[in-house]
N, C-alpha and C. Protein backbone atom coordinates (compact mmCIF):
# COMPACT_ATOMS: atom_id res chain seq x y z
N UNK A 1 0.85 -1.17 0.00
CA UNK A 1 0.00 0.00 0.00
C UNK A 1 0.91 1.24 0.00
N UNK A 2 0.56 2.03 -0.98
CA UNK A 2 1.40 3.81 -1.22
C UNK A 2 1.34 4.20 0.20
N UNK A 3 2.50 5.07 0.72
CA UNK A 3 2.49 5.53 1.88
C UNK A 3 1.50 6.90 1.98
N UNK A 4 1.08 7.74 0.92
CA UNK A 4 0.18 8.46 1.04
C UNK A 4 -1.42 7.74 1.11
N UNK A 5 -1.79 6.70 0.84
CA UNK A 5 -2.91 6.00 1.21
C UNK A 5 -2.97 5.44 2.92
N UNK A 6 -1.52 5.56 3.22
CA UNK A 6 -1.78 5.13 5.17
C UNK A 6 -1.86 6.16 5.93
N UNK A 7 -1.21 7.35 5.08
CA UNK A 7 -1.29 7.91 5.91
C UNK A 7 -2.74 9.11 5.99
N UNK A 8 -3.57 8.87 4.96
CA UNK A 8 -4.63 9.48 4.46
C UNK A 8 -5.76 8.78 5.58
N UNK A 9 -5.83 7.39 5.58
CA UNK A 9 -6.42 6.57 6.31
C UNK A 9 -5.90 7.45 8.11
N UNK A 10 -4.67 7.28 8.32
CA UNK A 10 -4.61 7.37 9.52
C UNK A 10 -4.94 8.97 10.06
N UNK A 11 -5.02 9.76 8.94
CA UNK A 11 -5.42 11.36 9.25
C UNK A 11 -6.90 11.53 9.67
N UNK A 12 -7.61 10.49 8.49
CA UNK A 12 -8.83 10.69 8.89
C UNK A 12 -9.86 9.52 10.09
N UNK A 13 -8.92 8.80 10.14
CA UNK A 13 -8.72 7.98 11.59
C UNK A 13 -9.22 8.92 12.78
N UNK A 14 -7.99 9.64 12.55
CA UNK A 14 -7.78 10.89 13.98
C UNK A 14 -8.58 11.73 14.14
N UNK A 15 -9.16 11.88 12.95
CA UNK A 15 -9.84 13.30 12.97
C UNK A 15 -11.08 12.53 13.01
N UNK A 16 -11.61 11.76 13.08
CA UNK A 16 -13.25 10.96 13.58
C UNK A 16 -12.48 10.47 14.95
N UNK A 17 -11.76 10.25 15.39
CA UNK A 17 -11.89 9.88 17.02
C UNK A 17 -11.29 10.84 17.52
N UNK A 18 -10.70 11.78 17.40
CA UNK A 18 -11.10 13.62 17.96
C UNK A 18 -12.49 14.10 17.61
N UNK A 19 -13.53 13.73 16.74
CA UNK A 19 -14.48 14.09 17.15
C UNK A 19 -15.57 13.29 17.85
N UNK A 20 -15.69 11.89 17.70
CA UNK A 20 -16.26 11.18 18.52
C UNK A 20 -15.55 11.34 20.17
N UNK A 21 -14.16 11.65 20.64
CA UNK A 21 -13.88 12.17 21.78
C UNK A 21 -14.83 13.57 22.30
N UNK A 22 -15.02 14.28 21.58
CA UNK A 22 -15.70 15.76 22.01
C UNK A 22 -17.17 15.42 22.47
N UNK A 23 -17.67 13.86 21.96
CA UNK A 23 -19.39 13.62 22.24
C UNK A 23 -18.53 12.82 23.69
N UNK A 24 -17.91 12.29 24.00
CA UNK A 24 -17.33 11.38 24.65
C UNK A 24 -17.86 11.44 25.94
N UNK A 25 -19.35 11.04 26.52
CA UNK A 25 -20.09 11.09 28.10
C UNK A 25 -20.86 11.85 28.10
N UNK A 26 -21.36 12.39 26.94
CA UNK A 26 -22.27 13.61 27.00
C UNK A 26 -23.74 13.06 27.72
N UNK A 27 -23.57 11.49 27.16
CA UNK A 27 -25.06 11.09 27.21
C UNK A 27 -25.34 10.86 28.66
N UNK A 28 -24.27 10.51 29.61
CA UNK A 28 -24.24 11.09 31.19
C UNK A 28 -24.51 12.03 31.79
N UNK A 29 -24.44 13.57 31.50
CA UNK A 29 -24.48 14.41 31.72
C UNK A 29 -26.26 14.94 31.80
N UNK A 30 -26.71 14.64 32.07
CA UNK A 30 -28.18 15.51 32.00
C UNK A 30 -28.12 17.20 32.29
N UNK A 31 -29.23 17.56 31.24
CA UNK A 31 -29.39 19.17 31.51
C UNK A 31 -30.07 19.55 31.78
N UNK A 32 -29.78 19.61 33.12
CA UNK A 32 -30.84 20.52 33.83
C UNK A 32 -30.78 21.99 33.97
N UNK A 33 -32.06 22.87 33.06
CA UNK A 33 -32.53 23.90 33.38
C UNK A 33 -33.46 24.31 34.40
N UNK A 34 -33.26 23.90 36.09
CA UNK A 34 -34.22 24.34 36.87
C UNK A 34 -34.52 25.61 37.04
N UNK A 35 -33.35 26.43 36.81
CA UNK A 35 -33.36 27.21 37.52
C UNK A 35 -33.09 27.91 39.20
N UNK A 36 -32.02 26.57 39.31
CA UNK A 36 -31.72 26.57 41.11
C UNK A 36 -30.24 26.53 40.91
N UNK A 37 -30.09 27.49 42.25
CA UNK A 37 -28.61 27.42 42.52
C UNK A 37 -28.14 26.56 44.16
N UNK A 38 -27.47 25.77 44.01
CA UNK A 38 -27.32 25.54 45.66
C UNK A 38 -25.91 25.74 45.78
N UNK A 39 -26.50 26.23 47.09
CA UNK A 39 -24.89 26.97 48.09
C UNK A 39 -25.01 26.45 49.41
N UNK A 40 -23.26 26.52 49.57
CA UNK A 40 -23.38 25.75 51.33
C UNK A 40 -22.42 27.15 51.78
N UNK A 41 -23.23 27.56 53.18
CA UNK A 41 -22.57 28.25 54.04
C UNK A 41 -21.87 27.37 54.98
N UNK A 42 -20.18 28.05 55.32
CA UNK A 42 -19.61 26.83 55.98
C UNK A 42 -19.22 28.30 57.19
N UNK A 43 -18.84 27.68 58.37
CA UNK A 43 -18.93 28.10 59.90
C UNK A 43 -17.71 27.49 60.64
N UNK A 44 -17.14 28.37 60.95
CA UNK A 44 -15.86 27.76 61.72
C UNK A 44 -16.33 26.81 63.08
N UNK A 45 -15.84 25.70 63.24
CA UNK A 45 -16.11 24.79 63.99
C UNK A 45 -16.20 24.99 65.76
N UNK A 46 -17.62 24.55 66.39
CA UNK A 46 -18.02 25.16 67.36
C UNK A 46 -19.31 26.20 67.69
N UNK A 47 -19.38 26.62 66.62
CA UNK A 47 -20.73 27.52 66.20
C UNK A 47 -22.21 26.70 66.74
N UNK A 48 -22.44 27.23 67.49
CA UNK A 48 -23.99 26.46 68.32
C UNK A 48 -25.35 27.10 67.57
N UNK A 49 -26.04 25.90 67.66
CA UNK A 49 -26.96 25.91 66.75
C UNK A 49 -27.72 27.04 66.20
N UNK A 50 -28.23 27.61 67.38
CA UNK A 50 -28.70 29.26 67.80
C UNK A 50 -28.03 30.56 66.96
N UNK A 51 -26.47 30.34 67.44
CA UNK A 51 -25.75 31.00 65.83
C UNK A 51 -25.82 30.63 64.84
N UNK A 52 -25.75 29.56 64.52
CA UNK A 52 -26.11 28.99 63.17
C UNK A 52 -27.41 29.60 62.48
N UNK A 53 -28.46 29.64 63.01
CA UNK A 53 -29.48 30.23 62.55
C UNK A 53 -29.62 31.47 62.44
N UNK A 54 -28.88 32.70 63.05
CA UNK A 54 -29.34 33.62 63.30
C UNK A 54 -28.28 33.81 62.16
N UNK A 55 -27.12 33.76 61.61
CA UNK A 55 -26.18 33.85 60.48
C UNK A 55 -26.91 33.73 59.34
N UNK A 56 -27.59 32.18 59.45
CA UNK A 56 -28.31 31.54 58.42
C UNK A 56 -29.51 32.73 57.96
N UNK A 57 -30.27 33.46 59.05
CA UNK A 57 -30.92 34.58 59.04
C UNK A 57 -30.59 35.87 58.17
N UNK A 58 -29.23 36.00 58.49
CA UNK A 58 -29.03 36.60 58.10
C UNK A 58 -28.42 36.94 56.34
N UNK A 59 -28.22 35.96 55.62
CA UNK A 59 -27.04 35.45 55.06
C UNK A 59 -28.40 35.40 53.92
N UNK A 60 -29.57 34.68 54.34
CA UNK A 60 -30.99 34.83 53.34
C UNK A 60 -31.51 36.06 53.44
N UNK A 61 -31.43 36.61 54.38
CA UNK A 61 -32.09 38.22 54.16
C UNK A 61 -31.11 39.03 53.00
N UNK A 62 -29.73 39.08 52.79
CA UNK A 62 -28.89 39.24 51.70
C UNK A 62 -29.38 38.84 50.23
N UNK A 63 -29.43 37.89 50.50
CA UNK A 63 -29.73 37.05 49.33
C UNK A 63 -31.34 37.53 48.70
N UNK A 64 -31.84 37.94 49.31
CA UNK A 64 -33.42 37.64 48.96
C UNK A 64 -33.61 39.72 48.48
N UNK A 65 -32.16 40.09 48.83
CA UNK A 65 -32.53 41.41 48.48
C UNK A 65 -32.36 41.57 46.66
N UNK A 66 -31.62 40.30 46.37
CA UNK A 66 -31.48 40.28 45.02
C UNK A 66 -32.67 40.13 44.27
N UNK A 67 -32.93 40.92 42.88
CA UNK A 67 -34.16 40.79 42.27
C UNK A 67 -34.32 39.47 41.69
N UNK A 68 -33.32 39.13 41.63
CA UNK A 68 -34.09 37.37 40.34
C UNK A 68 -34.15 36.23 41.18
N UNK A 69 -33.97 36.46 42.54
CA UNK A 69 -33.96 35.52 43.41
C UNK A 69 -35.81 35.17 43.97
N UNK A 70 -36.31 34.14 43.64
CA UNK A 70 -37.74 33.78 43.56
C UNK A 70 -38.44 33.39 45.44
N UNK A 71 -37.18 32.41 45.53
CA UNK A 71 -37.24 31.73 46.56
C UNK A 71 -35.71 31.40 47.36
N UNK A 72 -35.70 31.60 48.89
CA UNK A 72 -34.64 30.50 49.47
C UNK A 72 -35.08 29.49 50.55
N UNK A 73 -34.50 28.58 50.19
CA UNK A 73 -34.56 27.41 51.17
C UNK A 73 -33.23 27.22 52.32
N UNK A 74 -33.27 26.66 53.04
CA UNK A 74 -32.17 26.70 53.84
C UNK A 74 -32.15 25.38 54.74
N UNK A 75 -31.35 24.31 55.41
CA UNK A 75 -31.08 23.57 56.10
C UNK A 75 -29.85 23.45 56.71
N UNK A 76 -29.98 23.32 58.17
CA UNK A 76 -28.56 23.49 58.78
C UNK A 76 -28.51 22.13 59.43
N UNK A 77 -27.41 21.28 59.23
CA UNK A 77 -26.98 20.51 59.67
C UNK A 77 -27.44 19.25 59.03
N UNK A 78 -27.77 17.51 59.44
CA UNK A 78 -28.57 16.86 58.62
C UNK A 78 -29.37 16.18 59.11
N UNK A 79 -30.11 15.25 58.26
CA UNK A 79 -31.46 14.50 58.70
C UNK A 79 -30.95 13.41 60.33
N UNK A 80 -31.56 12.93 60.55
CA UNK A 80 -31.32 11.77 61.58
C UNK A 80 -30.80 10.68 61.20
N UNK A 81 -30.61 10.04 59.86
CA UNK A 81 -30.14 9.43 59.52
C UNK A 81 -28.48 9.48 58.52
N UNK A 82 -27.54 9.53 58.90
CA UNK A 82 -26.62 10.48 58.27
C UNK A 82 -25.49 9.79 58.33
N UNK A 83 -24.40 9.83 57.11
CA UNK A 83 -23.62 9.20 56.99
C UNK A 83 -22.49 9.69 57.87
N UNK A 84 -22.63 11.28 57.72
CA UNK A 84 -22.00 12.29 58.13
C UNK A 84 -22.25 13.42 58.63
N UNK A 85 -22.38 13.45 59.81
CA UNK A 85 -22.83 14.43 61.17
C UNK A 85 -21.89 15.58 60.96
N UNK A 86 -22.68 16.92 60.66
CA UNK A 86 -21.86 18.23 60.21
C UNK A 86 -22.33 19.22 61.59
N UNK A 87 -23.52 18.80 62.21
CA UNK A 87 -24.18 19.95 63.16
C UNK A 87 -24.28 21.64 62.36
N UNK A 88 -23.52 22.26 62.86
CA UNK A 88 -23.90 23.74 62.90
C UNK A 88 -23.03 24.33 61.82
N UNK A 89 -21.85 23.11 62.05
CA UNK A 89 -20.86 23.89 60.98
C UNK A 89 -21.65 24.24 59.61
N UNK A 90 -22.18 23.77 58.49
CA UNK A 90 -22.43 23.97 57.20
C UNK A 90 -23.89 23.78 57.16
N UNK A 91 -24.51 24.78 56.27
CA UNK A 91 -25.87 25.30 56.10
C UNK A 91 -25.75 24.55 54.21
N UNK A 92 -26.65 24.14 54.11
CA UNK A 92 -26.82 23.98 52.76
C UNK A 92 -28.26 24.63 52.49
N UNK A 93 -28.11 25.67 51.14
CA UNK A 93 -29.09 26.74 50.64
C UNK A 93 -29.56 26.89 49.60
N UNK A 94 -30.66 26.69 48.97
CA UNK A 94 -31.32 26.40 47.31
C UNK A 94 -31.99 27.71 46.88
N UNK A 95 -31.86 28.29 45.98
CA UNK A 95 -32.08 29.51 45.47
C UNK A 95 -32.50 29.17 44.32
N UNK A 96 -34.00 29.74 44.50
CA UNK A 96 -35.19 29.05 42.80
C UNK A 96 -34.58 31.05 42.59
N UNK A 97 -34.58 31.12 40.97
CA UNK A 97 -34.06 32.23 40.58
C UNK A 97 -35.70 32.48 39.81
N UNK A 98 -36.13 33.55 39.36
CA UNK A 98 -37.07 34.18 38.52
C UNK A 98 -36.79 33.71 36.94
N UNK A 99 -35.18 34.75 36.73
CA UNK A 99 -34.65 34.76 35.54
C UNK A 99 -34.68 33.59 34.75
N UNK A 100 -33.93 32.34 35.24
CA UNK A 100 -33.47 31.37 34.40
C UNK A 100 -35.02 30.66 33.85
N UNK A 101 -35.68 30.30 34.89
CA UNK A 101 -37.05 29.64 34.32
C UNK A 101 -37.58 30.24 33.30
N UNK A 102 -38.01 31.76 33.21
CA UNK A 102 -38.42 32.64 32.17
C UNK A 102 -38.10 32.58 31.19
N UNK A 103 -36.13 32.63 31.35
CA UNK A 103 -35.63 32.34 29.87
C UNK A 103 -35.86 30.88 29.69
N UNK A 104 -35.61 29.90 29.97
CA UNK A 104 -35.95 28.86 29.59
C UNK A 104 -37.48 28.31 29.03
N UNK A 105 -38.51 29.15 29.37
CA UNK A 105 -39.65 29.01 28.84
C UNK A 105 -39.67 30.08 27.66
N UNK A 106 -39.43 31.11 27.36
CA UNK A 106 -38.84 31.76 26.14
C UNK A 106 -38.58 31.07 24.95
N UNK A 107 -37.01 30.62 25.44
CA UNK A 107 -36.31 29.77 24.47
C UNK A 107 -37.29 28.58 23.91
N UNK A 108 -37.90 27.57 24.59
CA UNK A 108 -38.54 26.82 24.53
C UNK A 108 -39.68 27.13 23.59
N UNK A 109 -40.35 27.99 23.98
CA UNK A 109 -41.40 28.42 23.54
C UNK A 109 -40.88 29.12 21.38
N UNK A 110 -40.48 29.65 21.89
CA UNK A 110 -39.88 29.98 20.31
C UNK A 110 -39.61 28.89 19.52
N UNK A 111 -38.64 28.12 20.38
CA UNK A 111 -38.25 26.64 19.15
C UNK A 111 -39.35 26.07 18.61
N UNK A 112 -40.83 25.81 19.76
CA UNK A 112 -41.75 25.10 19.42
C UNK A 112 -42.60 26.16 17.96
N UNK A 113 -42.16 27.49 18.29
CA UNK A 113 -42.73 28.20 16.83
C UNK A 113 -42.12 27.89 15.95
N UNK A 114 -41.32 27.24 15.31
CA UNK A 114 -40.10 27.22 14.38
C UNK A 114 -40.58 26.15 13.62
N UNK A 115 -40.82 24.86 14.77
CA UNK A 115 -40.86 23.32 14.17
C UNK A 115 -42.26 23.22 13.37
């Protein structure tokens, strides 16, 4: 075989598994457009519960002064059943936004005019 026929083969070899690499797990990945952000407030160790909340108080009153912010949720510490006992130290916080849902029903909404 001509050495320009192997190496024609092996160019375009590369260049289909550089692009089958770029799809490479996509189909793992789910996309989620909720529209939520989650954040963990973390607390230097020792912080009693009572502080914890009144931080936590405070930390959503911030947050909620923002306009695209819909909703916050908040939980400090974890359920009763737990792999891993955090107490007071770390707040975990879910923020439904206005913005993103809107645009996402937008976008949506347009494509379905198109098809």
């Amino acid at each position: 075989m001509p050495l320009y026929r192997v190496l024609l083969i092996a160019s375009v070899s590369v260049g289909l598994g550089g692009l089958a690499a770029t799809r490479l797990g996509a189909e793992f990945i789910p996309n989620l457009d909720e529209g939520d952000i989650a954040m963990h407030a973390l607390r230097i160790p020792g912080t009693s519960i009572s502080q914890a909340v009144s931080l936590q108080g405070e930390l959503e009153k911030a947050i909620r002064q923002v306009p695209e912010v819909e909703r916050v949720f908040a939980k400090i510490g974890t359920v009763e059943v737990a792999t891993v006992v955090i107490g007071g130290i770390m707040s975990s916080t879910l923020l439904t936004l206005f913005v993103l849902p809107t645009l996402y029903r937008m976008v949506h909404r347009h494509d379905k005019k198109r098809a």
